[in-house]
Protein backbone atom coordinates (compact mmCIF):
# COMPACT_ATOMS: atom_id res chain seq x y z
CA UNK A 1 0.00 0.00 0.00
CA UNK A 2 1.41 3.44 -0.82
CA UNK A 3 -0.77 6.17 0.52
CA UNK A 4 0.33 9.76 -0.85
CA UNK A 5 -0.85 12.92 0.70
CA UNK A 6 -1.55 16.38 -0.44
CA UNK A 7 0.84 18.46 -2.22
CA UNK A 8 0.84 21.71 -4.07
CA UNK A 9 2.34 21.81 -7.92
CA UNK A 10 3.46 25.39 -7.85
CA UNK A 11 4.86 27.93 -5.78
CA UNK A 12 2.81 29.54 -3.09
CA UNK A 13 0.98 29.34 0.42
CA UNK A 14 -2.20 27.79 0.35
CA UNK A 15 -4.68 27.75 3.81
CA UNK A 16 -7.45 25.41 4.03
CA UNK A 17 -9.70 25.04 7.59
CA UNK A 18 -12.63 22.55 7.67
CA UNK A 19 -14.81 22.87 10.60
CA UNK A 20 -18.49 21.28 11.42
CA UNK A 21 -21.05 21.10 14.24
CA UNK A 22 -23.79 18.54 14.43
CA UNK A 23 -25.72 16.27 16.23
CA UNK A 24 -24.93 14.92 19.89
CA UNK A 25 -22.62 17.86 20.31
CA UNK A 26 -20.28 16.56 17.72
CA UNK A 27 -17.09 19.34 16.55
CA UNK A 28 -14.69 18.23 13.92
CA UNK A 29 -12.11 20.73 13.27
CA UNK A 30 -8.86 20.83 10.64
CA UNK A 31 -6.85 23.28 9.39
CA UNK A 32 -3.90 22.86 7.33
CA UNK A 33 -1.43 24.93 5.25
CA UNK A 34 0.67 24.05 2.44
CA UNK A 35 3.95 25.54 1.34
CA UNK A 36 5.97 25.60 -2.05
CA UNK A 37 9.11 27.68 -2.49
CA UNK A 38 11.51 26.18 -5.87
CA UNK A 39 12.73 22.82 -4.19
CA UNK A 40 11.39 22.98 -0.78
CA UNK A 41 7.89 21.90 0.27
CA UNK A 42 5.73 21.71 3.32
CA UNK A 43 2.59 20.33 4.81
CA UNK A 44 1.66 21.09 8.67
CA UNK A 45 -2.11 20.33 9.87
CA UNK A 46 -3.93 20.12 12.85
CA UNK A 47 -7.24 19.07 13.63
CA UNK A 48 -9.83 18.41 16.68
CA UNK A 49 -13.08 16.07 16.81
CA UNK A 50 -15.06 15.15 19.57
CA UNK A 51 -18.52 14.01 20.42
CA UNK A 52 -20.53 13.36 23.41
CA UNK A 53 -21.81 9.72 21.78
CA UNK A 54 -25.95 8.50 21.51
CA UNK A 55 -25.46 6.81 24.57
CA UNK A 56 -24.53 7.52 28.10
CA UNK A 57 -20.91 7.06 28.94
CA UNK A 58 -19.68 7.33 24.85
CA UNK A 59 -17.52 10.59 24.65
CA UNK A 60 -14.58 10.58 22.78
CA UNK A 61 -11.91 13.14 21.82
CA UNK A 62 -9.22 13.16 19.85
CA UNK A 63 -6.50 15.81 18.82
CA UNK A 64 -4.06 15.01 15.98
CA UNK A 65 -1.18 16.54 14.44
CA UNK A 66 0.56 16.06 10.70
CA UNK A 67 4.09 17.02 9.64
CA UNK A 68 5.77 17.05 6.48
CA UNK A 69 8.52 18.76 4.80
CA UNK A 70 10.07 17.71 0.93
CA UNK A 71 13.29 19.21 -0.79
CA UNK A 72 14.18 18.22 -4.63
CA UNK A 73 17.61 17.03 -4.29
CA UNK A 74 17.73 17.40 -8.34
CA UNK A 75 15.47 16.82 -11.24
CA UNK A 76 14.79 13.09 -10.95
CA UNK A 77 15.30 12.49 -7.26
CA UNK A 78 13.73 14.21 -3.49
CA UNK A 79 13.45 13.30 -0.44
CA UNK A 80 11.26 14.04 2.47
CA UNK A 81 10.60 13.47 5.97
CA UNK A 82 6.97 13.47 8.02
CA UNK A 83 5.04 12.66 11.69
CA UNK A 84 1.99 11.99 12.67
CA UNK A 85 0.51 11.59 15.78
CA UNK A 86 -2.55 11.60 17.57
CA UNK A 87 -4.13 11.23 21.09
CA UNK A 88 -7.72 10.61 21.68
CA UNK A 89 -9.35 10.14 24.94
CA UNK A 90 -12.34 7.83 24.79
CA UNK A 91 -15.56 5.79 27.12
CA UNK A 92 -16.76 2.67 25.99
CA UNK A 93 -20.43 2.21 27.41
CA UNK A 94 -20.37 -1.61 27.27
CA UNK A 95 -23.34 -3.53 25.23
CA UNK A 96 -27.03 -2.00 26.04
CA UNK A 97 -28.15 -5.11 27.23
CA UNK A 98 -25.06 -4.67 30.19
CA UNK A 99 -23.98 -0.91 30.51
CA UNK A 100 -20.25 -0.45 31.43
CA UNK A 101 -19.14 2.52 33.60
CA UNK A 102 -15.72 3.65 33.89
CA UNK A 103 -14.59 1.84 30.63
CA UNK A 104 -12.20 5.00 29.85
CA UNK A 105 -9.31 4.92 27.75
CA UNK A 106 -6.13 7.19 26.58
CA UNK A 107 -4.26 6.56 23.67
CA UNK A 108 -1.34 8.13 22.48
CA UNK A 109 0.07 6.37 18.55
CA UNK A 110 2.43 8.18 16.48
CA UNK A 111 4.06 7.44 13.11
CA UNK A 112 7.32 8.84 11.46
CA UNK A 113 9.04 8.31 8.28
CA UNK A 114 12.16 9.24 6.51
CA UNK A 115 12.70 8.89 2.39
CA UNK A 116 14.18 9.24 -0.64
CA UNK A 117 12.53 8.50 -3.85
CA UNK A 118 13.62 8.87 -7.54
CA UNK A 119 11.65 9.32 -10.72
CA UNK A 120 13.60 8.72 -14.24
CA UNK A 121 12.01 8.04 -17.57
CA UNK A 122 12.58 4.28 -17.31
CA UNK A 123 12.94 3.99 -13.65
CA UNK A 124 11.17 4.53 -10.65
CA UNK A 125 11.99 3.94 -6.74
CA UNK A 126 12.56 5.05 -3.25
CA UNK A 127 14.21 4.05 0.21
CA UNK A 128 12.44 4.66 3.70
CA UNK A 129 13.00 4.23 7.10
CA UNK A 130 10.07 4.79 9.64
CA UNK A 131 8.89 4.38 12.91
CA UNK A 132 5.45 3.97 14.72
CA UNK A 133 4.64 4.03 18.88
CA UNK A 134 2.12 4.04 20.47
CA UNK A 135 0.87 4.32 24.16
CA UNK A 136 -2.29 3.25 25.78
CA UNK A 137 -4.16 3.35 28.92
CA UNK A 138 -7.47 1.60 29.91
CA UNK A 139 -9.68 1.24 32.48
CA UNK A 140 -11.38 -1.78 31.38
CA UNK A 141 -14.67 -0.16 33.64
CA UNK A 142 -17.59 -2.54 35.37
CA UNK A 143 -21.21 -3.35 34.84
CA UNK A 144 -23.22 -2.19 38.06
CA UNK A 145 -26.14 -4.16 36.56
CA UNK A 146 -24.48 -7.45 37.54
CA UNK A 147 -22.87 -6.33 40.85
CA UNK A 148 -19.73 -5.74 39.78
CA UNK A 149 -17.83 -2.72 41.44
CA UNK A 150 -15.15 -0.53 40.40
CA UNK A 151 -11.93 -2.53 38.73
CA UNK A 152 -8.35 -2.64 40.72
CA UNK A 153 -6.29 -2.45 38.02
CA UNK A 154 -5.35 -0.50 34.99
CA UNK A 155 -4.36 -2.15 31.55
CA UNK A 156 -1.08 -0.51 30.45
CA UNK A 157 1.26 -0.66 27.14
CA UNK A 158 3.63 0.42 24.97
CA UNK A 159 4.22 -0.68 21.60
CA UNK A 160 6.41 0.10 18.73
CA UNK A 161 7.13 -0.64 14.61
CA UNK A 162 10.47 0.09 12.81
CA UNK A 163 11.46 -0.65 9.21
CA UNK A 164 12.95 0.36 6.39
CA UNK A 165 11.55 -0.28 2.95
CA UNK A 166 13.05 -0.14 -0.28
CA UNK A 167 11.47 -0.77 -4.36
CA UNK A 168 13.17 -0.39 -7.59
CA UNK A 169 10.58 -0.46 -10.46
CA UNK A 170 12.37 -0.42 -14.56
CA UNK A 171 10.96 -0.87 -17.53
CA UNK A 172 13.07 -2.63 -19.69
CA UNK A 173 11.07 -3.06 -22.80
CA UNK A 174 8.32 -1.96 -24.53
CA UNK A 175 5.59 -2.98 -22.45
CA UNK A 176 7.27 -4.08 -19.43
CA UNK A 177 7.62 -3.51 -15.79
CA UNK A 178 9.73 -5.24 -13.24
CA UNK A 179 9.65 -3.94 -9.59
CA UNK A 180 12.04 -5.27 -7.15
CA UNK A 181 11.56 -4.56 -3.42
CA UNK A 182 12.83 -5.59 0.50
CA UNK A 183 11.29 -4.84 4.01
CA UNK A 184 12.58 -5.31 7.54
CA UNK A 185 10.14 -5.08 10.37
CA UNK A 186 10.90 -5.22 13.69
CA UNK A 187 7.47 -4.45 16.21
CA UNK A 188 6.57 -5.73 19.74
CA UNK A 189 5.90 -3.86 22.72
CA UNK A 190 5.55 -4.52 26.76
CA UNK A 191 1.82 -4.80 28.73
CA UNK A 192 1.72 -4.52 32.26
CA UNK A 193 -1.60 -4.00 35.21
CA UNK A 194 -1.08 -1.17 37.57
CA UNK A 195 -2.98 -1.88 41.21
CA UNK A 196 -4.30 0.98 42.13
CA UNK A 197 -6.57 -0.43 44.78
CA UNK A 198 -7.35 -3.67 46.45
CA UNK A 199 -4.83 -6.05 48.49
CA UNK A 200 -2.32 -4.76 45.14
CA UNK A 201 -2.20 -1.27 45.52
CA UNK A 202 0.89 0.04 45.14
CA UNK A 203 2.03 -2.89 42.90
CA UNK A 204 2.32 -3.58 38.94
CA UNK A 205 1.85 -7.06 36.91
CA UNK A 206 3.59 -7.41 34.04
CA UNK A 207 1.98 -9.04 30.70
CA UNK A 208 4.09 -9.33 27.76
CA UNK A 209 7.73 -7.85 26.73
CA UNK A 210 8.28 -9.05 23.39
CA UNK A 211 9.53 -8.26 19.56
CA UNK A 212 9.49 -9.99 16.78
CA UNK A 213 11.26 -9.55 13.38
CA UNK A 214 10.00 -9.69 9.47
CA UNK A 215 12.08 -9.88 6.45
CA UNK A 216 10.48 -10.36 2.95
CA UNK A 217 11.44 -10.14 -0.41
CA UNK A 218 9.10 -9.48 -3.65
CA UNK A 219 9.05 -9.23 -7.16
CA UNK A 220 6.20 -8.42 -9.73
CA UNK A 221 6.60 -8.37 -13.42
CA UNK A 222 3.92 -6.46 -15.74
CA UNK A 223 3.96 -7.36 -19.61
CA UNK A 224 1.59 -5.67 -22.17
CA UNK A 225 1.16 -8.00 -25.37
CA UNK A 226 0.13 -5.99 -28.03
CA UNK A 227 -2.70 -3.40 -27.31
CA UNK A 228 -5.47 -5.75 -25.70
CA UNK A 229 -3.77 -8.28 -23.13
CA UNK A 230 -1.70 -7.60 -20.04
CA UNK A 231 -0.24 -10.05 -17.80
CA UNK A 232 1.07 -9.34 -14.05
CA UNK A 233 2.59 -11.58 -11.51
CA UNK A 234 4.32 -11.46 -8.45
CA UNK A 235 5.83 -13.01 -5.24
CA UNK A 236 6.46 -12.01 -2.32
CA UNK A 237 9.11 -14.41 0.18
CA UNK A 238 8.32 -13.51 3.84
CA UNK A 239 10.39 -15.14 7.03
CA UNK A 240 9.11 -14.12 10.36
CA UNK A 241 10.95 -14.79 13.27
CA UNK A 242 8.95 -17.03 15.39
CA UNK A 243 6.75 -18.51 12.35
CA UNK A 244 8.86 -18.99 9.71
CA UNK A 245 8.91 -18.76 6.13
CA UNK A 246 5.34 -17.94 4.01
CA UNK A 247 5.44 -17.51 -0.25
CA UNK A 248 2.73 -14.88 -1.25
CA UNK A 249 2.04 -15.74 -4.91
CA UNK A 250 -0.36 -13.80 -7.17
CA UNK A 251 -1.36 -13.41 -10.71
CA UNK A 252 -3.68 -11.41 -12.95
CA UNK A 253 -4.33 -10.57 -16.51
CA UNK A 254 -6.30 -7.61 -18.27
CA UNK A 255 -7.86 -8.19 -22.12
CA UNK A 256 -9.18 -5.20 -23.90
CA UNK A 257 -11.88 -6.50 -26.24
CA UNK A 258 -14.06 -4.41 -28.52
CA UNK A 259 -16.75 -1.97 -27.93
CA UNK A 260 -14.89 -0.65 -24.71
CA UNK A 261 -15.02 -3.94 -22.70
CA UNK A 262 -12.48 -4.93 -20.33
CA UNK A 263 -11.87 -8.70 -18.81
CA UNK A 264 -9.96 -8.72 -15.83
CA UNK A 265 -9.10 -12.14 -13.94
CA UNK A 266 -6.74 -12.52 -10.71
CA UNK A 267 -5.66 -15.13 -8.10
CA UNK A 268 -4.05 -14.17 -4.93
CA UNK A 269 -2.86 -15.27 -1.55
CA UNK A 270 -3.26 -13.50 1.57
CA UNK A 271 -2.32 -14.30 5.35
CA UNK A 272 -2.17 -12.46 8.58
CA UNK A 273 0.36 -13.47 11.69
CA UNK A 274 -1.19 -13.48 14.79
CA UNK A 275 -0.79 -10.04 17.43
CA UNK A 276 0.85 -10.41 20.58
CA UNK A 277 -2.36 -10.26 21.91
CA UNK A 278 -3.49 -13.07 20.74
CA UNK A 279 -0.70 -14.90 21.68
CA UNK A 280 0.43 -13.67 24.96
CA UNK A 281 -2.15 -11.29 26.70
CA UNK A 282 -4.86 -12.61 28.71
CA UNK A 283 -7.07 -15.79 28.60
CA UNK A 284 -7.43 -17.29 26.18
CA UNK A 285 -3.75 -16.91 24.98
CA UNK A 286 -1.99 -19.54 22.50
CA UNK A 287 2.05 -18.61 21.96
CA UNK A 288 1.97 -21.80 19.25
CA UNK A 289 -0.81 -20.18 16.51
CA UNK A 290 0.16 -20.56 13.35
CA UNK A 291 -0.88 -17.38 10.80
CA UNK A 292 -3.96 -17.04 8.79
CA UNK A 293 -3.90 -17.41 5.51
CA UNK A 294 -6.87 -17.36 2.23
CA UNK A 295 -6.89 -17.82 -1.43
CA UNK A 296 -8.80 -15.06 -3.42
CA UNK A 297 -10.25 -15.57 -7.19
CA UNK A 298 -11.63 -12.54 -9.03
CA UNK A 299 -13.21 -12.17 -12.65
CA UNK A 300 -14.25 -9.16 -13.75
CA UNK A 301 -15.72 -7.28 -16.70
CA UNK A 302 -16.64 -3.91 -17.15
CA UNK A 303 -17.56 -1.58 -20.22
CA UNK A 304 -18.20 2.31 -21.28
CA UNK A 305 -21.20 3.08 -23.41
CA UNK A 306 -22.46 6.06 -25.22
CA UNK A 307 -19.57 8.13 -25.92
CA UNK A 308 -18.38 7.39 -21.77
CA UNK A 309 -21.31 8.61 -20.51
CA UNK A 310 -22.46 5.31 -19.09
CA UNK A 311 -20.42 2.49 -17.36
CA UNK A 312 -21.31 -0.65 -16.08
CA UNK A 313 -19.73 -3.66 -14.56
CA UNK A 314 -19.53 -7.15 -13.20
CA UNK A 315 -17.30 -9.01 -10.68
CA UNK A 316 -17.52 -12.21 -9.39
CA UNK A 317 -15.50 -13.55 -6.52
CA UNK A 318 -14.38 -16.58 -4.72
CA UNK A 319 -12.78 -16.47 -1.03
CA UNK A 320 -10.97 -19.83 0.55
CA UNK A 321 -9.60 -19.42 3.77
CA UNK A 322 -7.92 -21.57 6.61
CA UNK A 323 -6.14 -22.12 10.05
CA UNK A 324 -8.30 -18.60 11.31
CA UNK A 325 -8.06 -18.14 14.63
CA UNK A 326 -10.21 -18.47 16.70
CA UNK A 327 -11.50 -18.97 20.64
CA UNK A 328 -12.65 -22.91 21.21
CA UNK A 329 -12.95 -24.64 24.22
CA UNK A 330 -9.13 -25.96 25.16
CA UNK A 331 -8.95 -29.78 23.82
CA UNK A 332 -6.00 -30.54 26.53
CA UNK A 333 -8.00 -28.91 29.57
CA UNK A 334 -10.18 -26.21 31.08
CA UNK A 335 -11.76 -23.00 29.59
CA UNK A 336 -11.00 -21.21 26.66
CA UNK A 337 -8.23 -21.40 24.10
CA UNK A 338 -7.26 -19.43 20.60
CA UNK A 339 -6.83 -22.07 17.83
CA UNK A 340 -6.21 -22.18 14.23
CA UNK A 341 -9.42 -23.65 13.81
CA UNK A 342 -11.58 -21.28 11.38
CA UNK A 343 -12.51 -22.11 8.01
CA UNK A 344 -14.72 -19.28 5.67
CA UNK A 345 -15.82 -20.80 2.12
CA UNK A 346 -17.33 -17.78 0.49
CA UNK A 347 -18.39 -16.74 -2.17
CA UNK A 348 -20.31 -13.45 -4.38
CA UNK A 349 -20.92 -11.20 -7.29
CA UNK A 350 -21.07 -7.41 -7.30
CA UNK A 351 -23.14 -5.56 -9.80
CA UNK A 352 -22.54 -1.82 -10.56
CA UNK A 353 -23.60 1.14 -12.89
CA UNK A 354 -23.48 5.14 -13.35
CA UNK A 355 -24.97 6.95 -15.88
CA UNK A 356 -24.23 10.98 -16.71
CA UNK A 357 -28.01 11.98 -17.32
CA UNK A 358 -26.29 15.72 -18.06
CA UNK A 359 -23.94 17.63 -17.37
CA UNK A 360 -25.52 18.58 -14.12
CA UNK A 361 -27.40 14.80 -13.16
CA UNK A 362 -25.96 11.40 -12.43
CA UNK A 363 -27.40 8.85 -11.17
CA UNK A 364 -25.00 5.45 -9.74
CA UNK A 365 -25.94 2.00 -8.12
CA UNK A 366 -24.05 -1.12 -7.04
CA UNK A 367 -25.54 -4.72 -5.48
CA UNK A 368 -23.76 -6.78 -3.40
CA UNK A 369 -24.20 -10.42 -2.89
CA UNK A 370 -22.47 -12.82 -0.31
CA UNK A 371 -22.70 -16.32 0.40
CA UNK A 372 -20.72 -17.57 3.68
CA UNK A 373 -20.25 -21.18 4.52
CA UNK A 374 -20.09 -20.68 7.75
CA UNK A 375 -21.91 -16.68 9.16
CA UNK A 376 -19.67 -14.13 9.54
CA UNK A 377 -20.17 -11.10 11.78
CA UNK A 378 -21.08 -7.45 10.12
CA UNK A 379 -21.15 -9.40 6.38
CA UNK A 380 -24.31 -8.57 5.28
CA UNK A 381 -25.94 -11.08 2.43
CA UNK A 382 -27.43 -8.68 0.43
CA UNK A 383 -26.19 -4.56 0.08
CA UNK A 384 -27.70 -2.55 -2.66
CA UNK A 385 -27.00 1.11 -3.23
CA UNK A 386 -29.03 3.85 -5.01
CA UNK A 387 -27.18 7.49 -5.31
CA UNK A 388 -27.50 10.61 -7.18
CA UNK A 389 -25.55 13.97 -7.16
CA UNK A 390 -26.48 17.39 -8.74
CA UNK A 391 -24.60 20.08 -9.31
CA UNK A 392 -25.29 23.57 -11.21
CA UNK A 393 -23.12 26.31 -10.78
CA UNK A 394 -22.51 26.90 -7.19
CA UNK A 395 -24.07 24.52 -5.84
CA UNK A 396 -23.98 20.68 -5.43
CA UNK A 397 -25.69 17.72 -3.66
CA UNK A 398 -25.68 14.13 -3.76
CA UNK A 399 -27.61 11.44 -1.60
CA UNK A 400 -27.95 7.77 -1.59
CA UNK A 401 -29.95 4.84 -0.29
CA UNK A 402 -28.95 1.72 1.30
CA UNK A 403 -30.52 -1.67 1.52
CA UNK A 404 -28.56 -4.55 3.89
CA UNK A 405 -30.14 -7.52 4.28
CA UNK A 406 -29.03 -10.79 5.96
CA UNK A 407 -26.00 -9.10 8.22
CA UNK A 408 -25.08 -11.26 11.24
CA UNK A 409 -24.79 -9.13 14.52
CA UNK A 410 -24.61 -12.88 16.27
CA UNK A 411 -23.63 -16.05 15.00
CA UNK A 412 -23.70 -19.63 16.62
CA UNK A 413 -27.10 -21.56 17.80
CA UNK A 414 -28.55 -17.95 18.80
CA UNK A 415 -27.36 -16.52 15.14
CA UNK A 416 -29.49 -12.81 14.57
CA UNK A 417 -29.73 -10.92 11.80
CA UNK A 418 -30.63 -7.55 10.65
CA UNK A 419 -32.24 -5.89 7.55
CA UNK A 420 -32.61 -1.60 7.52
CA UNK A 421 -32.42 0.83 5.03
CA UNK A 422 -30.07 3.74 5.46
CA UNK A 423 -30.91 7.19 3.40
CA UNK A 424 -27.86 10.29 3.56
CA UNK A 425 -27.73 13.06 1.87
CA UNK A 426 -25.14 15.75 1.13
CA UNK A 427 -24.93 19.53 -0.24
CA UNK A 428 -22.76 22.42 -0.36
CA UNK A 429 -22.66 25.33 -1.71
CA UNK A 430 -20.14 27.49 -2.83
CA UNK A 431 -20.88 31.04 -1.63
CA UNK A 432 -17.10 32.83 -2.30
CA UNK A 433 -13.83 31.70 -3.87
CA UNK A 434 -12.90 31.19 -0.45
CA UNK A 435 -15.66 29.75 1.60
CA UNK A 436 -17.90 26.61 0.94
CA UNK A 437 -20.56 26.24 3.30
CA UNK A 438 -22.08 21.99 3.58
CA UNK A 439 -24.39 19.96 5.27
CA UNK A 440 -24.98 16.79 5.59
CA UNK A 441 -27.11 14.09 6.72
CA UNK A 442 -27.29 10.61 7.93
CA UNK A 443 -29.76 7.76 8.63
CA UNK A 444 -32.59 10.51 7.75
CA UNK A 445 -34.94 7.38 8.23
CA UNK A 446 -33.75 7.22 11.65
CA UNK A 447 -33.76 3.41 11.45
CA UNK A 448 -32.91 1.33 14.51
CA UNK A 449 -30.33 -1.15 13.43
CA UNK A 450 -26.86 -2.54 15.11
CA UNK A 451 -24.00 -4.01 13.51
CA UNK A 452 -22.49 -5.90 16.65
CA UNK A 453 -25.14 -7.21 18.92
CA UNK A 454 -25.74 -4.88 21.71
CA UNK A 455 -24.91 -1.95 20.55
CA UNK A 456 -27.62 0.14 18.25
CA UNK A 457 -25.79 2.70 15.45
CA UNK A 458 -27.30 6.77 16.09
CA UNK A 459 -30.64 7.58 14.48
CA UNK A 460 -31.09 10.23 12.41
CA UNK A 461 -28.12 12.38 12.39
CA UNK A 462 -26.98 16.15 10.48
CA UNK A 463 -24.01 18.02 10.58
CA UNK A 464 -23.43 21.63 8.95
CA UNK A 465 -20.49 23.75 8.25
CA UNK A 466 -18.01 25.77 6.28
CA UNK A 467 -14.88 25.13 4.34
CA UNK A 468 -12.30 28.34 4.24
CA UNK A 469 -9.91 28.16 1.54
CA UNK A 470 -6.82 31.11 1.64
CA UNK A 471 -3.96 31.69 -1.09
């Protein structure tokens, strides 16, 4: 994944500040200003959100910073360094059914990178080194409901992430692309229970003090043949230091038929190492799990009608997974243990379209279907979406419905389900060069629905404010 964040193309200041006041006394706040002088280049933002929840005991508030400065070291190579962090203090109320009070938490994570990066005709690449934290503190709260009182302890940790990263893409041919790339990861972290009443006070309990290392290697190789067909593949070799060695295969191809239709076709293999949590916090913790891994098989076709005004398209998909983990009753004794035991088997199509009606109308929809061997929590069966946007002149405004259907909120001999249809809707409108005022609005039905059992999403809820934009 290579996320890329905003930049300016020519020289000059540029001052943007978003800001917005809605329902249940929610703020969200950023402002940010860019910088371009010749070579040198700068980002710096700021930003504020909070919210007093639809439910008792459900604030949260977070503040976050962002970082960034670039420097063109010469025409075809730059390099650039950034941070991020953010803090957020937050209450978890516990499922309805069982209110928690005191379930606070403050969380400090932070992420920092170093790079260089170079951009010839032919060739492409860049070299990073970065680093993530992150610090928490929970209170994991109590439910008076079942005569609990307040907890002892408090759950505290510190983690951290460092790596360095480095790709080489050429083309050596007509029609050909071969990237070449390394990581090193090193992450882990310490846990530990601070007494601060009971027969501990005073004392701490340590968790988990561990890090683990990653190396992989990868290659992926592009070929066009001719003007209609393009083939990709790729590997990646990863060796982890408790697990072992995994091989990450994948393969695709593209055909360009007539009349503006596309086939596209791919095969690829995914996994996920278990988290220290898993392993070595808390009941039920296994240190011997074994990562997750799935096969996923994708066809897709998709076209552009009437000179691009209309496009529709078709995907169909096949998911095979294994050795997911999951908490089972312990085979060699009492209460709970996490296994390698999951299987999913699933399978689905997807079905969308958009249509320009004019220059100022469009209309869009996509359907969704899912089959799961076994239910899967929050995967609805059936998800169809209905959307239009206007816009003339000034102004704008696009809104959508939602169907789900068949979504699991439980699964197991008590499985639930849930079916609700969600309508939002948003405008603006563009009252100076520099200010844009908006509003939006969600769940205008004000359906009752949940998504995890126990816990019911906000009704109806609306936001409104105003977009300053300074050169």
């Amino acid at each position: 994944m290579n996320i890329v964040t905003r930049k300016m193309h020519g020289d000059g200041i540029r001052t943007h500040l978003h800001a917005g006041y809605g329902s249940y006394n929610t703020l969200e706040t950023e402002l940010n200003n860019m910088v371009k002088r010749g070579r040198f280049s700068s980002v710096i933002s700021g930003s504020y959100n909070r919210t007093d929840g639809h439910r008792q005991d459900m604030e949260f508030e977070q503040y976050g910073g962002y970082a960034k400065i670039g420097y063109d070291i010469a025409s075809c190579w730059n390099a650039f360094a950034d941070i991020n962090v953010t803090h957020f203090n937050a209450s978890y109320p516990g499922p309805e059914t069982a209110p928690l009070v005191d379930g606070d938490q403050r969380i400090t994570r932070g992420v920092g990178s170093i790079a260089v990066a170079n951009h010839y005709e032919k060739t492409s690449g860049a070299v990073s080194f970065f680093y993530n934290w992150g610090k928490h503190w929970i209170n994991d709260g109590y439910t008076p409901s079942a005569g609990q009182t307040s907890q002892d302890g408090r759950f505290h940790s510190r983690d951290d992430m460092m790596g360095v990263s480095l790709y080489q893409s050429t083309q050596f041919f007509g029609g050909n692309r071969i990237t070449l790339g390394f990581d090193w990861f090193r992450y882990g972290g310490e846990a530990w229970t601070e007494y601060v009443a009971g027969a501990k006070a005073g004392t701490e309990s340590d968790l988990v003090d561990k890090h683990e290392d990653e190396v992989a290697g990868y290659v992926d190789f592009r070929q066009d043949i001719g003007e209609r067909l393009t083939l990709n593949a790729g590997l990646r070799v990863d060796n982890h230091s408790r697990v072992g060695t995994e091989w990450i295969p994948q393969a695709g191809m593209a055909l360009h038929l007539t009349n503006a239709v596309e086939l596209k076709a791919s095969a690829s293999k995914g996994f996920r190492y278990p988290i220290l949590r898993e392993m070595y916090m808390f009941p039920p913790q296994n240190p011997d799990l074994k990562p997750e891994s799935v096969w996923s098989y994708e066809v897709a076709v998709s076209q552009t009608l009437i000179d691009g005004r209309m496009q529709y398209g078709v995907n169909v998909f096949y998911i095979d997974g294994k050795d997911l983990i999951m908490t089972l009753p312990n085979p060699q004794g009492a209460g709970m243990l996490n296994q390698n035991s999951g299987e999913i088997d699933n399978a689905g199509f997807e079905l969308q379209v958009a249509y320009r009606i004019s220059p100022n109308w469009s209309v869009d929809a996509n359907y969704s279907f899912l089959h799961t061997e076994e239910p899967v929590i929050a995967a609805p069966e059936h998800k169809l979406h209905v959307g239009g946007r206007f816009t003339s002149g000034r102004w704008s405004a696009s809104t959508g419905v939602q169907y789900i259907d068949g979504l699991y909120t439980t699964v197991g001999s008590n499985a639930t389900t849930e079916e609700f249809v969600i309508w939002n809707l948003r405008g603006q409108f563009q009252a100076m060069r520099w200010l844009n005022v908006w509003v939006r609005g969600e769940n205008l039905l004000a359906q009752k629905y949940e998504i995890n059992a126990g816990y019911p999403m906000p009704k109806m809820t609306a936001m409104a404010g105003i977009n300053l934009i300074f050169h």
